[in-house]
Protein backbone atom coordinates (compact mmCIF):
# COMPACT_ATOMS: atom_id res chain seq x y z
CA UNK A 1 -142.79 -72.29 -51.32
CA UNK A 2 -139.80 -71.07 -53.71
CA UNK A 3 -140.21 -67.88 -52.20
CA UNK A 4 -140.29 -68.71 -48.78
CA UNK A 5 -136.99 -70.83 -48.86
CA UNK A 6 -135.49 -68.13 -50.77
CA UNK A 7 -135.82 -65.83 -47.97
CA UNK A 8 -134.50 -67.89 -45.52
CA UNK A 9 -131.69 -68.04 -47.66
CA UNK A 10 -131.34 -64.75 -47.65
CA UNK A 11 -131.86 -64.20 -44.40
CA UNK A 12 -129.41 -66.67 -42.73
CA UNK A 13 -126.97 -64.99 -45.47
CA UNK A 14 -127.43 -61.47 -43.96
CA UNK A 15 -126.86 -63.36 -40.50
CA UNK A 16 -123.99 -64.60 -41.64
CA UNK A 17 -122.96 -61.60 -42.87
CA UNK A 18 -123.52 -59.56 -39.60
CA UNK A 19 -122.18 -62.09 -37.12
CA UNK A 20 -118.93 -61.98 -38.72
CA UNK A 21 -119.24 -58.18 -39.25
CA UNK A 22 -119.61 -57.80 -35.33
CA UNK A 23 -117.20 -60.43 -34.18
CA UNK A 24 -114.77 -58.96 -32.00
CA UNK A 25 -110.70 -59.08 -33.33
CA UNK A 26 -108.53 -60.84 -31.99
CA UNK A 27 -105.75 -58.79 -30.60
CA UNK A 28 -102.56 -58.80 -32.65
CA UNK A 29 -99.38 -60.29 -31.21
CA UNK A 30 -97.18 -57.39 -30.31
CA UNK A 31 -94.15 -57.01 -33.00
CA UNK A 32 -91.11 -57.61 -31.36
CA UNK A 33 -88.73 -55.06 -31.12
CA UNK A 34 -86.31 -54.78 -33.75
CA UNK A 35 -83.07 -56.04 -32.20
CA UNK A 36 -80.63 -53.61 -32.53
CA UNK A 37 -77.95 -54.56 -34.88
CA UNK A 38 -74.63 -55.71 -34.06
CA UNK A 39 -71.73 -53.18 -34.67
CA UNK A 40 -69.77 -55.16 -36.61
CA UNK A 41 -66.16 -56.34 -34.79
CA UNK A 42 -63.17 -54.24 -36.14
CA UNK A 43 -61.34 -56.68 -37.80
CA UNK A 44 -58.63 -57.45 -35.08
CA UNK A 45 -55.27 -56.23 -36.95
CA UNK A 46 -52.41 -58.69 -36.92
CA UNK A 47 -49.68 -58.19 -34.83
CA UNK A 48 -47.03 -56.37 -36.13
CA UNK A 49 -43.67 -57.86 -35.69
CA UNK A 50 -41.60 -55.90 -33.05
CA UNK A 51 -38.96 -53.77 -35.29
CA UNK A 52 -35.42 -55.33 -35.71
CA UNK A 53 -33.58 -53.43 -32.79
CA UNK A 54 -29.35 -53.58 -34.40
CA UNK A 55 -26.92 -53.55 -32.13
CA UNK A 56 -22.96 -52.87 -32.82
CA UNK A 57 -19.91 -52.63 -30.96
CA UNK A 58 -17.82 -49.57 -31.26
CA UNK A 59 -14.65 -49.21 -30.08
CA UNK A 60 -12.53 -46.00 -30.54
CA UNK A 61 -8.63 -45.67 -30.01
CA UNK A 62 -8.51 -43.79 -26.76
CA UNK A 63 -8.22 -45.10 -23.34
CA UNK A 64 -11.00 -44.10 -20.89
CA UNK A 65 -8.08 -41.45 -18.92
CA UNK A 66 -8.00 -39.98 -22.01
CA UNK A 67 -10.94 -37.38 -22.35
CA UNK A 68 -11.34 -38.18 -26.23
CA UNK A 69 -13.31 -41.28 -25.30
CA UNK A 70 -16.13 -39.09 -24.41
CA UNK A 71 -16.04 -38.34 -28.28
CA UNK A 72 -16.77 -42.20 -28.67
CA UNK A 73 -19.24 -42.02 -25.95
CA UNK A 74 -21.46 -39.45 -27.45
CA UNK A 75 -21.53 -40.68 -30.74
CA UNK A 76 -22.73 -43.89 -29.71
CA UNK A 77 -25.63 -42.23 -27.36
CA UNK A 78 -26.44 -40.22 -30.45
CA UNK A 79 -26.94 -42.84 -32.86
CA UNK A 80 -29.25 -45.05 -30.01
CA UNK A 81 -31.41 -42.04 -29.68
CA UNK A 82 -31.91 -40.66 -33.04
CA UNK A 83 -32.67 -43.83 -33.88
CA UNK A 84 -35.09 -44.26 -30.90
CA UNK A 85 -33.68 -47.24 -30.59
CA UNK A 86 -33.34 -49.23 -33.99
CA UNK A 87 -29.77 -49.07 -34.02
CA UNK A 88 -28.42 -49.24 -30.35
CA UNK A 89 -24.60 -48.74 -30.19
CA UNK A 90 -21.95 -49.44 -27.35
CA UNK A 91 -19.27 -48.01 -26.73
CA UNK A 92 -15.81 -49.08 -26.33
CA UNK A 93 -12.14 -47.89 -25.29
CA UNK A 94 -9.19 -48.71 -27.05
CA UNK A 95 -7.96 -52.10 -26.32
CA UNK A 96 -11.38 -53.75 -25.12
CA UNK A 97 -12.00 -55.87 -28.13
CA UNK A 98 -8.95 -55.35 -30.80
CA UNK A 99 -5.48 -53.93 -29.67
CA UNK A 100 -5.83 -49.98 -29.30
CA UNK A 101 -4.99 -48.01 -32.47
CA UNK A 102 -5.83 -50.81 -34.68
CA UNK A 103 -9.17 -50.33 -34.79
CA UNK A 104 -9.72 -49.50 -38.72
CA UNK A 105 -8.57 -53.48 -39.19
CA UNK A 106 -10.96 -54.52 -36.48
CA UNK A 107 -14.04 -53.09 -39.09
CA UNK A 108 -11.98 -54.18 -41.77
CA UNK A 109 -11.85 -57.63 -40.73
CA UNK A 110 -15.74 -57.62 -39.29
CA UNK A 111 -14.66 -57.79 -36.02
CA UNK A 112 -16.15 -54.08 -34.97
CA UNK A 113 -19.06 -52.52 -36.50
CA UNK A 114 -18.05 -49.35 -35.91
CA UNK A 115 -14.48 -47.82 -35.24
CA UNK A 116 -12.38 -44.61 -34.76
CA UNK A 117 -8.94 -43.77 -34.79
CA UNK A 118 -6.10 -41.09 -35.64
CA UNK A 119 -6.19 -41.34 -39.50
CA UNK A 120 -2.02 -42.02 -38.73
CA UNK A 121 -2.25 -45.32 -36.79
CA UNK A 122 -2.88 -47.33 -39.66
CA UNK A 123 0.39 -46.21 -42.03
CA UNK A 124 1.74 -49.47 -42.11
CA UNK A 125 -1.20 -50.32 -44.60
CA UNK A 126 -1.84 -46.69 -45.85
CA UNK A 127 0.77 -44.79 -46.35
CA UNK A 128 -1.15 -41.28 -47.22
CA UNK A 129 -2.81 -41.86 -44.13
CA UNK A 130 -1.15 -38.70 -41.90
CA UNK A 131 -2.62 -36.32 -44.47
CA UNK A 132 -5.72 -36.85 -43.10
CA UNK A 133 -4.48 -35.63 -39.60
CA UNK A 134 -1.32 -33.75 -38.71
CA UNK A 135 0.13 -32.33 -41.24
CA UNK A 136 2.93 -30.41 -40.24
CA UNK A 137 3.12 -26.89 -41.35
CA UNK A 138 -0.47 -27.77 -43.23
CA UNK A 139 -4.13 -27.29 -42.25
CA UNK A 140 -5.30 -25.74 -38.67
CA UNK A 141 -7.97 -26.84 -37.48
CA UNK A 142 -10.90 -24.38 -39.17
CA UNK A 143 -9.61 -24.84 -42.14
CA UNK A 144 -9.31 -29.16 -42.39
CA UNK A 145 -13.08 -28.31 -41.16
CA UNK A 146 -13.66 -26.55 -44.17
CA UNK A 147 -11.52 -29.28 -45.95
CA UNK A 148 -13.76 -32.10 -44.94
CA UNK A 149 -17.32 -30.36 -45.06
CA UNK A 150 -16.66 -27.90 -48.09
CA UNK A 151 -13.90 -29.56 -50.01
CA UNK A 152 -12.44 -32.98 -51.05
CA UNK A 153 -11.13 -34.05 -47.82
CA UNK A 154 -14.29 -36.28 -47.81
CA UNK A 155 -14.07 -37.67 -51.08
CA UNK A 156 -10.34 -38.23 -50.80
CA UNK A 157 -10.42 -40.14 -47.46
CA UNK A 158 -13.18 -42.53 -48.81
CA UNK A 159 -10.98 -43.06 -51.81
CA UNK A 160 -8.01 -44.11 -49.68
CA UNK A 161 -9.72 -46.38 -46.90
CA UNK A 162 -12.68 -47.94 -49.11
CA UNK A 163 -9.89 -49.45 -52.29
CA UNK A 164 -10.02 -53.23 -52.01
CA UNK A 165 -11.09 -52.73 -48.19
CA UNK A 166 -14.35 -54.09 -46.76
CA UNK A 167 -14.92 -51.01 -44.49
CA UNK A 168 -16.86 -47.57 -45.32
CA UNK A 169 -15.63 -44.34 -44.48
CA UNK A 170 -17.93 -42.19 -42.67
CA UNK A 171 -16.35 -39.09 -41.38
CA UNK A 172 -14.18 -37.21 -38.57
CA UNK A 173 -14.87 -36.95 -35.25
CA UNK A 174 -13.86 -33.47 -34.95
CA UNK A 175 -10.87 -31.26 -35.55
CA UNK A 176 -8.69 -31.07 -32.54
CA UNK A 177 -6.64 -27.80 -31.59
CA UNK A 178 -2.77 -27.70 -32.31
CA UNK A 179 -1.20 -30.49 -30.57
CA UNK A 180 1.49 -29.90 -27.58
CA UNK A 181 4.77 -30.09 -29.94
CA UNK A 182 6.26 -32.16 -27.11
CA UNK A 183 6.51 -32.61 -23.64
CA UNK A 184 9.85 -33.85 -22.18
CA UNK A 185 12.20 -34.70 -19.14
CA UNK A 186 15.35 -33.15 -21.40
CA UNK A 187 15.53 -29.13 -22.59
CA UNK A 188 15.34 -28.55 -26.28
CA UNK A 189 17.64 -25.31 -26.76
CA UNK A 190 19.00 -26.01 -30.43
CA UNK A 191 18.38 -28.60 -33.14
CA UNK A 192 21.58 -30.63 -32.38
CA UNK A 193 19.66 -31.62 -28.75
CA UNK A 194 17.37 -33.92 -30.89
CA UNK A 195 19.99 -35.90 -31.90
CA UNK A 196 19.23 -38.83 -30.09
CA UNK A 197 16.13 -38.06 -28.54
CA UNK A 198 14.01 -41.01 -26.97
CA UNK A 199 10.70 -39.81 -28.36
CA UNK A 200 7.46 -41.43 -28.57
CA UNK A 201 6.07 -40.18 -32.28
CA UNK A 202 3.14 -41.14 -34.71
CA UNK A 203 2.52 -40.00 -37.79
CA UNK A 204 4.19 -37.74 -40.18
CA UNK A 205 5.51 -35.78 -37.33
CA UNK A 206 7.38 -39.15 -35.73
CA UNK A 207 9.22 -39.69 -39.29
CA UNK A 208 10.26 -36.00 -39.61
CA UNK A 209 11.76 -35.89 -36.37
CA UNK A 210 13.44 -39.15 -36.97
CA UNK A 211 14.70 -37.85 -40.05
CA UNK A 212 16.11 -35.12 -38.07
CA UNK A 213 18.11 -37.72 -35.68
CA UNK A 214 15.32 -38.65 -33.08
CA UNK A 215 15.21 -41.86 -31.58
CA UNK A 216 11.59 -42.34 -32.55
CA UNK A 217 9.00 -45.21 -30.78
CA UNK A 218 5.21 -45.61 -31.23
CA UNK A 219 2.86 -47.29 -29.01
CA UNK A 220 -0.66 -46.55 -27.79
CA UNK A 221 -0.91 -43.22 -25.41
CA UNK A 222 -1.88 -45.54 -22.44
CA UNK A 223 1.45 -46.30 -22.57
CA UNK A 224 2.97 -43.20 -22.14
CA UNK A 225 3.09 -41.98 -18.54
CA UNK A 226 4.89 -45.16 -16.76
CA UNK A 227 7.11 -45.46 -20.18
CA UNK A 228 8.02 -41.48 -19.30
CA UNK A 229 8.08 -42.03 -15.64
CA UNK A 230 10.50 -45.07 -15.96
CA UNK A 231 12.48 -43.23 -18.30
CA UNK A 232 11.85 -45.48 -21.40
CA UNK A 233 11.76 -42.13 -23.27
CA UNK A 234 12.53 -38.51 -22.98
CA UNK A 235 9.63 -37.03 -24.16
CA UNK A 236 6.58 -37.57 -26.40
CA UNK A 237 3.84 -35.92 -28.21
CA UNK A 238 0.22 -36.69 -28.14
CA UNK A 239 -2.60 -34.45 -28.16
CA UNK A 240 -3.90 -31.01 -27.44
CA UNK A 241 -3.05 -29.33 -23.44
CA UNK A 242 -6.11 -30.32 -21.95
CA UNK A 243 -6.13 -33.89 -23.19
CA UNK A 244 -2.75 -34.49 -21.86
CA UNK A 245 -3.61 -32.87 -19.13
CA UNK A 246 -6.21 -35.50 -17.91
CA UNK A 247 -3.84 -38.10 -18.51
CA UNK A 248 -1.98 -37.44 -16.16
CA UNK A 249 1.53 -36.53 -18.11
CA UNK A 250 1.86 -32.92 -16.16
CA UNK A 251 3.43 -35.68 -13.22
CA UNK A 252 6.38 -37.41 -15.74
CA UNK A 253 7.10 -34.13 -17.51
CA UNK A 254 9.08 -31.49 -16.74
CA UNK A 255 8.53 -28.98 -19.92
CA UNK A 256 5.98 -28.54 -22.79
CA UNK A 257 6.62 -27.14 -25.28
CA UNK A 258 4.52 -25.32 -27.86
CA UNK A 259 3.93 -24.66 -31.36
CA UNK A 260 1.26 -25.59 -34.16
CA UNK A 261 4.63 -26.66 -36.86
CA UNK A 262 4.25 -30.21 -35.88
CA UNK A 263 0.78 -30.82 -35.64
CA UNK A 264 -1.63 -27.80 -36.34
CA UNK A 265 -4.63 -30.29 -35.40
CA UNK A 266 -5.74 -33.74 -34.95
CA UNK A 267 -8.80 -36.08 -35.36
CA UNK A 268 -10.22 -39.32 -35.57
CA UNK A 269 -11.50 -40.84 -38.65
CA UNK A 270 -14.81 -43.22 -38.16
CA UNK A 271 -15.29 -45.90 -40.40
CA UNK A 272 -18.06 -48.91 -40.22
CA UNK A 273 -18.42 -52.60 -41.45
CA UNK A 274 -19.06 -52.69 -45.06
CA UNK A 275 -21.50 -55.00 -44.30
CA UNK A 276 -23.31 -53.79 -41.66
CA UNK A 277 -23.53 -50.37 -43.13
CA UNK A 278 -25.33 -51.86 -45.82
CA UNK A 279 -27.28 -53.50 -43.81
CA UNK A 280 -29.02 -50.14 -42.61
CA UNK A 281 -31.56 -48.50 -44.46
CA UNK A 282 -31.51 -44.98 -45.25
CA UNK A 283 -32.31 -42.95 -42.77
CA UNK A 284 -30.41 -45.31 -40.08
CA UNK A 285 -27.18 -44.48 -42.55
CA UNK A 286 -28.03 -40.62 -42.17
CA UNK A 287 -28.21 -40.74 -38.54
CA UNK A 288 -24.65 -42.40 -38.17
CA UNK A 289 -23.20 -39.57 -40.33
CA UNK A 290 -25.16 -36.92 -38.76
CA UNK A 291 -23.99 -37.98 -35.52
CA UNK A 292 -20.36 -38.13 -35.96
CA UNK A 293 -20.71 -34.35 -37.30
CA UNK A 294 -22.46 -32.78 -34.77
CA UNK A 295 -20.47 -34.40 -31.52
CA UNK A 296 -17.62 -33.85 -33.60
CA UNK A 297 -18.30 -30.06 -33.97
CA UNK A 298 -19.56 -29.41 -30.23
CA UNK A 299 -16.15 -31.96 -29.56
CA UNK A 300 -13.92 -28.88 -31.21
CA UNK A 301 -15.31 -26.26 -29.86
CA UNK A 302 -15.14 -28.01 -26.20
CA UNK A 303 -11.57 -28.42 -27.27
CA UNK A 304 -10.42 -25.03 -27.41
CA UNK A 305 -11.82 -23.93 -24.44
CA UNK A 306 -10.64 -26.61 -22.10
CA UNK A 307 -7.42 -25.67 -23.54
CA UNK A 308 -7.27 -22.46 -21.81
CA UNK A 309 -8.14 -23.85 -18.89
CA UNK A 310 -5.50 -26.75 -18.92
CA UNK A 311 -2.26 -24.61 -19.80
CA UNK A 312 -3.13 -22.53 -16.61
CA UNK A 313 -3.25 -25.85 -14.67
CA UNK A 314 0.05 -26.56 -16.13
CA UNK A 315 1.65 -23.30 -15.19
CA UNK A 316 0.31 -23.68 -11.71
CA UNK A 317 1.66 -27.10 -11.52
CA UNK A 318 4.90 -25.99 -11.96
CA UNK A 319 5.59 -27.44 -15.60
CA UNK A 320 7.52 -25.07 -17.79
CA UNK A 321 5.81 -23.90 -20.80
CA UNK A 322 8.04 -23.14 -23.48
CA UNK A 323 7.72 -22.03 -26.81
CA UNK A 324 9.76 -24.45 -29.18
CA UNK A 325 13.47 -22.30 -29.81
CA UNK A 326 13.07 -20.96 -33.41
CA UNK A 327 16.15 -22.61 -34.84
CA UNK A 328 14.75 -26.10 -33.73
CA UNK A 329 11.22 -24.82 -35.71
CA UNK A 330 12.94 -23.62 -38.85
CA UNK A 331 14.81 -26.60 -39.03
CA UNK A 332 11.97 -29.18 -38.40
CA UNK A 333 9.82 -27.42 -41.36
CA UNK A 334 12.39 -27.12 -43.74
CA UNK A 335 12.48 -30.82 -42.93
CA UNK A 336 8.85 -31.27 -43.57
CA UNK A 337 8.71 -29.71 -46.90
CA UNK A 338 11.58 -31.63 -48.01
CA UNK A 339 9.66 -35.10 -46.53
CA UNK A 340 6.17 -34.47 -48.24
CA UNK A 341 7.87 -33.58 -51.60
CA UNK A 342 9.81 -36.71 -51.48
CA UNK A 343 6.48 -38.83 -50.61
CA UNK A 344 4.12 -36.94 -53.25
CA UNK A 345 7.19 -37.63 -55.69
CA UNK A 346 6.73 -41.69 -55.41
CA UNK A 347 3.06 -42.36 -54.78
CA UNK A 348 0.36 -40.51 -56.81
CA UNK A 349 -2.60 -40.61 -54.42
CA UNK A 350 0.10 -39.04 -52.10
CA UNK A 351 0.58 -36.72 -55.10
CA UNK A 352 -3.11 -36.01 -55.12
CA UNK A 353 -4.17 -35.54 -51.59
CA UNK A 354 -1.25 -33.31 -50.28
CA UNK A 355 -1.75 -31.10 -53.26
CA UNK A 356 -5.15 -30.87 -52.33
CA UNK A 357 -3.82 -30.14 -48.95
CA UNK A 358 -1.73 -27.45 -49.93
CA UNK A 359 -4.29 -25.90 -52.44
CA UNK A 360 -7.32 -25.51 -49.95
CA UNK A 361 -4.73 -24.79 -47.00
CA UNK A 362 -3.60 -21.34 -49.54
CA UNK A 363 -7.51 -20.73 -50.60
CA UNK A 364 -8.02 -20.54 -46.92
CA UNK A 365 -4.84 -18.26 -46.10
CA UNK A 366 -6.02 -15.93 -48.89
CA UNK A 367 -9.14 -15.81 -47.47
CA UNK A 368 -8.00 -14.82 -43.74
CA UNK A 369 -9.48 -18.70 -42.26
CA UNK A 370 -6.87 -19.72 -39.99
């Protein structure tokens, strides 16, 4: 009996064993497909403030008849585009925000940004100012050039306008050719015909002649053709042919005369804002230099060309081109020599700069530069 139940045992165990053996799977749930995982968003950057565009007012000293204003004009330009844009300037003629020819107290006082002007305009508050423009029987134009970019005229002109001023020098705006010595209504034949001469002057050149008996006046060249054609003065002086030229002053004058003794070349100096030039960084500052020296360059050399052009335009007109009578020339440089000796004798940054003057003017003789 043992036996027999043991075998059933077994049995129903091997059943057991085989049923579950042949018992069919059950299917497997198909794995899901991996999902693909999500690029991960760039982290979205943070918007960059829009760059500080500057913007400055810059007035220079001529009139807009007077073709120097395109000096001003291109300066400006050059500064907005160098800068792509960072440090936008506009430009201004003389008169449209301070009086014309006082434009280095208009950045002194904060009222510009940016001005230019004949170095001689402002001798009422420095009174080495003309050496830095005309100086007669001094520089030509190549070599104040050479002055400015090679020797201390740069370093000397910052010393003069930046004492106890709140303005920064930052350079010329070109070297003009020889001015017109003076175009008048009235011959010049011998030195005694200046005695009494109603001349409009600036500079060096204006106190020279007035020590030499000349009724001397300054006021801005806009001024100058109805105070000639109402016969306020004689005669005047103001810039190079073609510059007077496009003023208009071929219709209220009768001769010009010529010679480099009074004023062998002219310029503007540019000066900025203390202020605002510190205001700039770097490479803003480098661009404001950088383009007062090259439109100042490409200004000279436009300069002497138009020239040519102009004193035909003159002789066509009719005006009578004269050179000035040599007695009248001796006489006004022995008058110079005597006036800068006198000046360098009472003020010693006088002293300084017209040695200076002198010194690079006879390196530069020596060396053929004229």
């Amino acid at each position: 009996m043992k036996k027999g139940m043991l075998l059933l045992a077994t049995v129903l165990a091997l059943a057991t064993i085989l049923v579950a053996g042949c018992a069919p799977e059950s299917n497997p749930t198909t794995p899901t497909t991996p999902t693909t995982p999500t690029t991960p968003t760039t982290p979205t950057t943070p918007t960059q403030p829009a760059a500080e565009v500057i913007k400055w007012q810059y007035q220079g000293h001529p009139p807009v008849s007077d073709y120097y204003h395109q000096a001003v004009v291109r300066i400006a330009e050059t500064i907005t585009t160098m800068s792509n844009g960072r440090l936008v300037v506009e430009p201004y003629a003389g008169g449209s925000i301070v009086p014309a020819s006082e434009e280095f107290d208009g950045v002194d006082k904060g009222i510009l940004n940016m001005g230019s002007a004949c170095p001689m305009y402002a001798l009422n508050k420095f009174p080495q100012a003309a050496l830095f423009d005309a100086v007669s029987g001094g520089m030509t134009s190549m070599q104040m050039t050479l002055w400015h970019t090679r020797g201390n005229g740069d370093a000397l002109a910052a010393k003069m306008w930046e004492a106890n001023t709140n303005a920064v020098y930052v350079g010329t705006a070109g070297q003009l050719p020889a001015e017109v010595w003076a175009q008048s209504n009235k011959k010049i034949e011998k030195t005694s015909d200046l005695k009494g001469f109603k001349m409009r002057c600036s500079g060096d050149g204006g106190q020279i002649l007035a020590s030499m008996g000349v009724a001397t006046v300054f006021f801005p060249g806009g001024e100058i053709y109805e105070s000639m054609q109402r016969g306020v003065i004689d005669a005047f002086e103001y810039a190079s042919p073609f510059l007077n030229w496009g003023m208009g002053f071929h219709e209220v004058a009768k001769y010009l005369y010529q010679s480099p003794s009074r004023a062998p070349t002219d310029n503007a100096h540019v000066w900025v804002n203390r202020d605002d030039w510190e205001a700039l960084t770097p490479d803003l500052q480098l661009i404001v230099k950088n383009a007062c020296s090259v439109v100042g360059i490409d200004y000279t050399a436009e300069s002497f060309t138009k020239d040519d052009v102009a004193l035909v335009q003159y002789a066509d007109y009719g005006t009578e081109l004269l050179p000035v009578p040599a007695e009248v020339e001796a006489a006004y440089l022995e008058a110079a020599m005597a006036f800068y000796a006198k000046k360098a004798a009472a003020d010693p940054l006088y002293k300084e700069i017209v040695d200076d003057h002198w010194a690079f003017k006879a390196l530069c003789d020596r060396a053929g530069i004229k």
